[in-house]
Protein backbone atom coordinates (compact mmCIF):
# COMPACT_ATOMS: atom_id res chain seq x y z
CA UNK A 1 -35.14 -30.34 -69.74
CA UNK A 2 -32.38 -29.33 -67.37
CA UNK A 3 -31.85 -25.71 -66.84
CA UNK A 4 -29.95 -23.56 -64.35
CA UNK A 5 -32.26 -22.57 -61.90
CA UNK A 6 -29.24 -21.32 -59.50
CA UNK A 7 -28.32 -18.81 -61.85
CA UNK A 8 -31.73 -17.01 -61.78
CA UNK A 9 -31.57 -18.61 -65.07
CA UNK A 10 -34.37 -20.78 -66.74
CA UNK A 11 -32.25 -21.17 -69.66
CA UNK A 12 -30.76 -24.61 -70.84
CA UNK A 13 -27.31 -24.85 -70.56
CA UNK A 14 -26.02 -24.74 -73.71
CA UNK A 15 -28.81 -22.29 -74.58
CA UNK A 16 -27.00 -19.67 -72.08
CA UNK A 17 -23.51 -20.50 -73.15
CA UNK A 18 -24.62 -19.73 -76.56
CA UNK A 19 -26.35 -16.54 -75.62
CA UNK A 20 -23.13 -15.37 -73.28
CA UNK A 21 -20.60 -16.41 -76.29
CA UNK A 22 -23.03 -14.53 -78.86
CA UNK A 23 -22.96 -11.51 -76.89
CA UNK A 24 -19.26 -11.59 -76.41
CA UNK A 25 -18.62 -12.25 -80.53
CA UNK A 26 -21.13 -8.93 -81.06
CA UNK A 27 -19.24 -6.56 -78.88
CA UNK A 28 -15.95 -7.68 -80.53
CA UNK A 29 -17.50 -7.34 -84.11
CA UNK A 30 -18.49 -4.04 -82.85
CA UNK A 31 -14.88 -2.87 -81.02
CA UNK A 32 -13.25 -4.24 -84.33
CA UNK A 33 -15.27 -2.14 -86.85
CA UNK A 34 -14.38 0.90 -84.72
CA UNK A 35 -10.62 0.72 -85.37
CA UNK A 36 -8.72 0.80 -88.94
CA UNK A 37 -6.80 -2.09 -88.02
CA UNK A 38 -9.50 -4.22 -86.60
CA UNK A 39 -8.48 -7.80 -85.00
CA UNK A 40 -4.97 -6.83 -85.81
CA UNK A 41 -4.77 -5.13 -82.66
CA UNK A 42 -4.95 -8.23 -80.82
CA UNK A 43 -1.63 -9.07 -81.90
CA UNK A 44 -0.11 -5.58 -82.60
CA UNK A 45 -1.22 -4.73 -78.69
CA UNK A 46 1.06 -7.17 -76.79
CA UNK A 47 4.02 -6.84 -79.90
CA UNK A 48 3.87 -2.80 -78.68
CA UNK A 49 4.11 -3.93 -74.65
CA UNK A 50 7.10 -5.45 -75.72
CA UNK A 51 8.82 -3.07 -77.73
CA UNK A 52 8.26 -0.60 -75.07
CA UNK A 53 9.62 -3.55 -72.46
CA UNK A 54 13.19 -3.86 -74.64
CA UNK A 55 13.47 0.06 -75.38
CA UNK A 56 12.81 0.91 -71.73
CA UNK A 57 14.03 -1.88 -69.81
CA UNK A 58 17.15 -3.42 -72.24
CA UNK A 59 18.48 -0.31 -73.99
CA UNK A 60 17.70 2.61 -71.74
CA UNK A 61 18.47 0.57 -68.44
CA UNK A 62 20.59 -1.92 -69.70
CA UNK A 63 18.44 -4.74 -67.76
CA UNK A 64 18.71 -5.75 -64.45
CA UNK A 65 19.25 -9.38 -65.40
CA UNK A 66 20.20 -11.72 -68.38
CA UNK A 67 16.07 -12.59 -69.35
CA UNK A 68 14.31 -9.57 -67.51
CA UNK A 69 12.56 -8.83 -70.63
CA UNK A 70 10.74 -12.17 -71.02
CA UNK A 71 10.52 -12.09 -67.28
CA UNK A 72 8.52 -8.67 -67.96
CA UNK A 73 6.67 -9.95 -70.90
CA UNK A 74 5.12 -13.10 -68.85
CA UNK A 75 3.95 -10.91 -66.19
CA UNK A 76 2.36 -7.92 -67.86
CA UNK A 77 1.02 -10.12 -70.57
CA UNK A 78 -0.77 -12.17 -68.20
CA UNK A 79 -1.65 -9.08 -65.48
CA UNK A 80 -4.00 -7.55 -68.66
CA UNK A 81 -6.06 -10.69 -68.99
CA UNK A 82 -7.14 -10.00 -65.49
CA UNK A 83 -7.17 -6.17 -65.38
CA UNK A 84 -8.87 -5.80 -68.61
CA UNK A 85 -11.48 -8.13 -68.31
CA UNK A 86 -12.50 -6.96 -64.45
CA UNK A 87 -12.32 -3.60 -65.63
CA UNK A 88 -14.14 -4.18 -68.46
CA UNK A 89 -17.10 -6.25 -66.86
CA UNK A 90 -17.31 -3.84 -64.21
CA UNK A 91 -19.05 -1.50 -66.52
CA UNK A 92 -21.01 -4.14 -68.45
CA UNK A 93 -24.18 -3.75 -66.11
CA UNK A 94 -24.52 -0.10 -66.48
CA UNK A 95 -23.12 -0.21 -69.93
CA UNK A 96 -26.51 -2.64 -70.88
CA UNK A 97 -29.38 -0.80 -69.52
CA UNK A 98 -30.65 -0.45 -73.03
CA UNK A 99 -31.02 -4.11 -73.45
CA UNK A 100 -32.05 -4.57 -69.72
CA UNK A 101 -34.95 -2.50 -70.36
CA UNK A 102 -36.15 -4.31 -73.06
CA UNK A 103 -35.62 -8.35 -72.19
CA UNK A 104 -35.53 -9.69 -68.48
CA UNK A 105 -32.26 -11.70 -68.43
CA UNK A 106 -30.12 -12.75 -65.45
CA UNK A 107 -27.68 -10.00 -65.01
CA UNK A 108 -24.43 -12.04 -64.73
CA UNK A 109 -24.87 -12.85 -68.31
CA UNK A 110 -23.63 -9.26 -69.10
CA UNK A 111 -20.44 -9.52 -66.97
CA UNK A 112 -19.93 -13.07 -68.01
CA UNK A 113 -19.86 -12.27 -71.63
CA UNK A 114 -17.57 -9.88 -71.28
CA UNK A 115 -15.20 -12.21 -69.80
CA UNK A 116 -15.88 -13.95 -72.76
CA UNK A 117 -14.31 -11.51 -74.73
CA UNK A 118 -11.42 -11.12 -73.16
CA UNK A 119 -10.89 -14.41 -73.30
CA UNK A 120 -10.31 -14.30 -77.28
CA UNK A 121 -8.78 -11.45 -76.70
CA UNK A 122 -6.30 -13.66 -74.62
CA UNK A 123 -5.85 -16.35 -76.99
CA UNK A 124 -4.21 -14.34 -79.66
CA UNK A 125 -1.59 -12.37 -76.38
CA UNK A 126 -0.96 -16.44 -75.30
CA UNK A 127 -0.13 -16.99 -79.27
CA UNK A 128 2.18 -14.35 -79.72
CA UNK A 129 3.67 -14.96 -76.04
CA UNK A 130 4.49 -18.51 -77.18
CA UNK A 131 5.95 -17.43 -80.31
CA UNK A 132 8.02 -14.58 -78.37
CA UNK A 133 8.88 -16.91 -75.60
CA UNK A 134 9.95 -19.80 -78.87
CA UNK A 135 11.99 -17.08 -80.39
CA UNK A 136 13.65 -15.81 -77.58
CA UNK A 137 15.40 -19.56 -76.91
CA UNK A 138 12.80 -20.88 -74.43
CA UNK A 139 11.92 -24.14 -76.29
CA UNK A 140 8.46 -26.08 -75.36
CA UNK A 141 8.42 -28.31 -72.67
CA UNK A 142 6.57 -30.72 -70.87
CA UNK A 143 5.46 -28.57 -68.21
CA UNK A 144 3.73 -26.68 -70.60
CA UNK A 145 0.72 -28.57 -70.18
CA UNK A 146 0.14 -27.04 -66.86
CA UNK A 147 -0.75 -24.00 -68.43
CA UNK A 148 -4.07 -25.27 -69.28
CA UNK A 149 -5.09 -25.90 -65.83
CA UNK A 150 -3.51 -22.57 -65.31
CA UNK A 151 -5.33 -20.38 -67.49
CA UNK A 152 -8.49 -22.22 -65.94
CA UNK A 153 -8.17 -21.19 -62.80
CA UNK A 154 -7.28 -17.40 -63.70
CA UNK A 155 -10.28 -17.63 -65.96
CA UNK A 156 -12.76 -18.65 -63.28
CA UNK A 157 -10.72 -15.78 -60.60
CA UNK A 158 -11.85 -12.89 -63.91
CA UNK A 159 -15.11 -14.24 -63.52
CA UNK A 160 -15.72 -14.03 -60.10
CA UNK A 161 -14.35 -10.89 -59.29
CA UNK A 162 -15.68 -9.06 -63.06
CA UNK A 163 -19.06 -10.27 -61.32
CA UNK A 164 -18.54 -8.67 -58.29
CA UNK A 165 -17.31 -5.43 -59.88
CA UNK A 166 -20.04 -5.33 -61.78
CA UNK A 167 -22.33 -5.42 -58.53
CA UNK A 168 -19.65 -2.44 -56.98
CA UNK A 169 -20.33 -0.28 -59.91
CA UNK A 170 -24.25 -1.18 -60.04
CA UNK A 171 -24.42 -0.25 -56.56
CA UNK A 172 -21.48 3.06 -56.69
CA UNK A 173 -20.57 4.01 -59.77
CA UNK A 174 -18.23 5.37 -57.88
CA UNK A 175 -16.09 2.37 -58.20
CA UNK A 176 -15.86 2.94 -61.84
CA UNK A 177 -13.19 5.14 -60.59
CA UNK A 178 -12.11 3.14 -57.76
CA UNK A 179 -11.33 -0.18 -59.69
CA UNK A 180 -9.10 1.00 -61.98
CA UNK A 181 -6.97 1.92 -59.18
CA UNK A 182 -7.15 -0.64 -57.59
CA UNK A 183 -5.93 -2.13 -60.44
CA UNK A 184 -2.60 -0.29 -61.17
CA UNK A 185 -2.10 -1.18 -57.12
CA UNK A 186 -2.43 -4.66 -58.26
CA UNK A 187 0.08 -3.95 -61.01
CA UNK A 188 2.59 -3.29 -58.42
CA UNK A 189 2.01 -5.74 -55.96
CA UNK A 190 1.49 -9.05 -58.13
CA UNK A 191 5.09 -9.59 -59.32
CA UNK A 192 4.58 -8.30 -62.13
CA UNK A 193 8.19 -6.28 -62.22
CA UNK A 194 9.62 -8.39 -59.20
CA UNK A 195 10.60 -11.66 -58.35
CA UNK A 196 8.00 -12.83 -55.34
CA UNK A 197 10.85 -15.30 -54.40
CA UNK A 198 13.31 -12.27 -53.38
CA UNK A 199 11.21 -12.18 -50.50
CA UNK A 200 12.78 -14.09 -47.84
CA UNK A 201 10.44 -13.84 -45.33
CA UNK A 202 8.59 -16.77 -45.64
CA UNK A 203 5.19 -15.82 -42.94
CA UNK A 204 5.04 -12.69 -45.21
CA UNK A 205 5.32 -14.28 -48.38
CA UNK A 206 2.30 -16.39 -47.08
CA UNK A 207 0.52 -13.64 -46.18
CA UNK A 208 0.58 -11.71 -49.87
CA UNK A 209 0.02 -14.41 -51.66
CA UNK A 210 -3.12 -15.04 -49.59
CA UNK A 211 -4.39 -11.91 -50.33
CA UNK A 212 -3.52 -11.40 -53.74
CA UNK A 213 -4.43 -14.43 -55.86
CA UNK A 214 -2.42 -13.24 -58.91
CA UNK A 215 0.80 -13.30 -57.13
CA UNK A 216 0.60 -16.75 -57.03
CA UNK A 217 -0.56 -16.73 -60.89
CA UNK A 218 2.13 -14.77 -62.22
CA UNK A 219 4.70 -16.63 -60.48
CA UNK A 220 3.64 -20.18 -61.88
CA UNK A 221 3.50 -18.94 -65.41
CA UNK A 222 7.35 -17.85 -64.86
CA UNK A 223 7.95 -21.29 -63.42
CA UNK A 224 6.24 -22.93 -66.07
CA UNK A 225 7.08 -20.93 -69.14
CA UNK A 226 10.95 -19.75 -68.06
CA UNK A 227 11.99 -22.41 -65.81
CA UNK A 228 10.33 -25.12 -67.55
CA UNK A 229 9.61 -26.97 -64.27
CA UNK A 230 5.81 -27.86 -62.92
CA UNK A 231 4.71 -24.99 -60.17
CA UNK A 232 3.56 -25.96 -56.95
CA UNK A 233 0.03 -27.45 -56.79
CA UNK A 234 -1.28 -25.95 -53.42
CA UNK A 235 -1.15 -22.44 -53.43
CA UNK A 236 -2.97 -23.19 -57.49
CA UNK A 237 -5.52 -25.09 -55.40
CA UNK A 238 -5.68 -22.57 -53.00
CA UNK A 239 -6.46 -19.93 -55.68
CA UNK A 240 -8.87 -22.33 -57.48
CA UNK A 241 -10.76 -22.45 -53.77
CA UNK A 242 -11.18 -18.59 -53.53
CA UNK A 243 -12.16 -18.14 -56.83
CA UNK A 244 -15.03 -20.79 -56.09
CA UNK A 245 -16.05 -18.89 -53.42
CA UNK A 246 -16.57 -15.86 -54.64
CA UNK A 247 -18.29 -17.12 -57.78
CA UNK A 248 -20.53 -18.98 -55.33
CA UNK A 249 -21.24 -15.56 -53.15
CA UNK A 250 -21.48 -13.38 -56.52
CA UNK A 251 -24.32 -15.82 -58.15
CA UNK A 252 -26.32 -15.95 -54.65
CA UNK A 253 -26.14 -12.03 -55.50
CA UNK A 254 -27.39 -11.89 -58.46
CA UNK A 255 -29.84 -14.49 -58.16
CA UNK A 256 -31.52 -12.74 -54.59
CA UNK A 257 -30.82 -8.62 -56.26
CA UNK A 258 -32.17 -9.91 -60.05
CA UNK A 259 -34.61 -6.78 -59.86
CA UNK A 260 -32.45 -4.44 -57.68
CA UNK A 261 -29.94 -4.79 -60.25
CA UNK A 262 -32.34 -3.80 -63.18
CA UNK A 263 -33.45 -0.52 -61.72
CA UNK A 264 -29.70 0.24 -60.70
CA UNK A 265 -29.02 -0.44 -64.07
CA UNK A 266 -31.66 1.90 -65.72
CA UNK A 267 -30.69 4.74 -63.31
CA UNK A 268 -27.67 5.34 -64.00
């Protein structure tokens, strides 16, 4: 029987895709029984983002262009997908030393299903986005079906770097405070409430989006979902290639500090 052996798993695949999905199903069970309104948040949560988007941004400020607010919406409803589920997994080693005591798994399955999570999270933010986006006069187009390759790469970016948080806060849990910071820098310096391409300076432009993957993210969903044109394919490919690599460095981790992790885990 094939199993993952790179993964510090012995697991068959669709064994451990099970396992990681089951976990991820439990701790939204859980999350939803905790809250009156339950799964209803999931909808309610990115309707409230933009409420507070028109109020702020539309009637206070009067807008600083014709379609800011969707502009807004596609940004900061695509930013949480990443900052939630990094900050999230971050704390998903620590968060499990019950269950690490008790059953030797490989440690990236906590992370991982956390990701998990946030992906159906996601799902029902991309539903209502669609449906805001519909509403707002921004019919469907053809380049819409970039946004599946789109969404794949982000996905496998939250995965590597939830991973390596994870390891961070295993290691410091001093980056439990750190992260989040680094997050609301990200918030800032991704697009989210600019245009990357009123940057005119071309070597710089290069330079950000180099560092910061989601700059390059955010800007395709805009050019996708506003302009309705297909984004450019090799700064995607680009992103796709860095997210590789650190999924590639963070399993090597994991596999070679299986143990480590485990008594990090329990001493915190």
């Amino acid at each position: 029987m094939f199993t993952l052996p790179y993964f510090g798993s012995h697991l068959p695949p669709r064994q451990y895709i099970t396992l990681v999905d089951t976990l991820a199903r439990l701790r939204l069970t859980a999350e939803a029984r905790r809250f009156a309104l339950g799964y209803v948040w999931w909808f309610l949560e990115p309707m409230l983002y933009v409420g507070v988007f028109y109020l702020v941004f539309d009637r206070l400020l009067g807008g600083r262009q014709p379609d800011f607010l969707e502009f807004l919406a596609v940004g900061k409803l695509t930013f949480i997908w990443f900052s939630k589920s990094v900050n999230q997994a971050s704390l998903s080693l620590i968060n499990s030393n019950g269950l690490i005591a008790q059953v030797n798994l490989p440690k990236h399955l906590f992370p991982l299903s956390v990701v998990q999570e946030g992906v159906y999270r996601q799902s029902a933010v991309f539903i209502f986005l669609l449906a805001f986006l519909f509403l707002a006069g921004y019919a469907p187009h053809a380049s819409w079906i970039w946004l599946l390759p789109l969404m794949l790469v982000q996905y496998l970016l939250i995965t590597a770097c939830a991973m390596i948080g994870a390891l961070l806060v295993c290691w410091r849990q001093d980056f439990q405070m750190l992260i989040p910071l680094g997050m609301v820098f990200l918030l800032f310096m991704s697009g989210v409430f600019w245009d990357i391409n009123t940057i005119q300076n071309a070597a710089l432009l290069e330079w950000l989006s180099l560092l910061n993957p989601l700059l390059v993210l955010l800007d395709a969903y805009r050019v996708i979902l506003l302009a309705g044109q297909t984004p450019d394919a090799a700064p995607l490919l680009r992103v796709l290639l860095e997210a590789l690599v650190l999924m590639v460095v963070a399993l090597w981790l994991y596999r070679r500090l299986n143990y480590w992790l485990a008594q990090r885990a329990l001493m915190q």
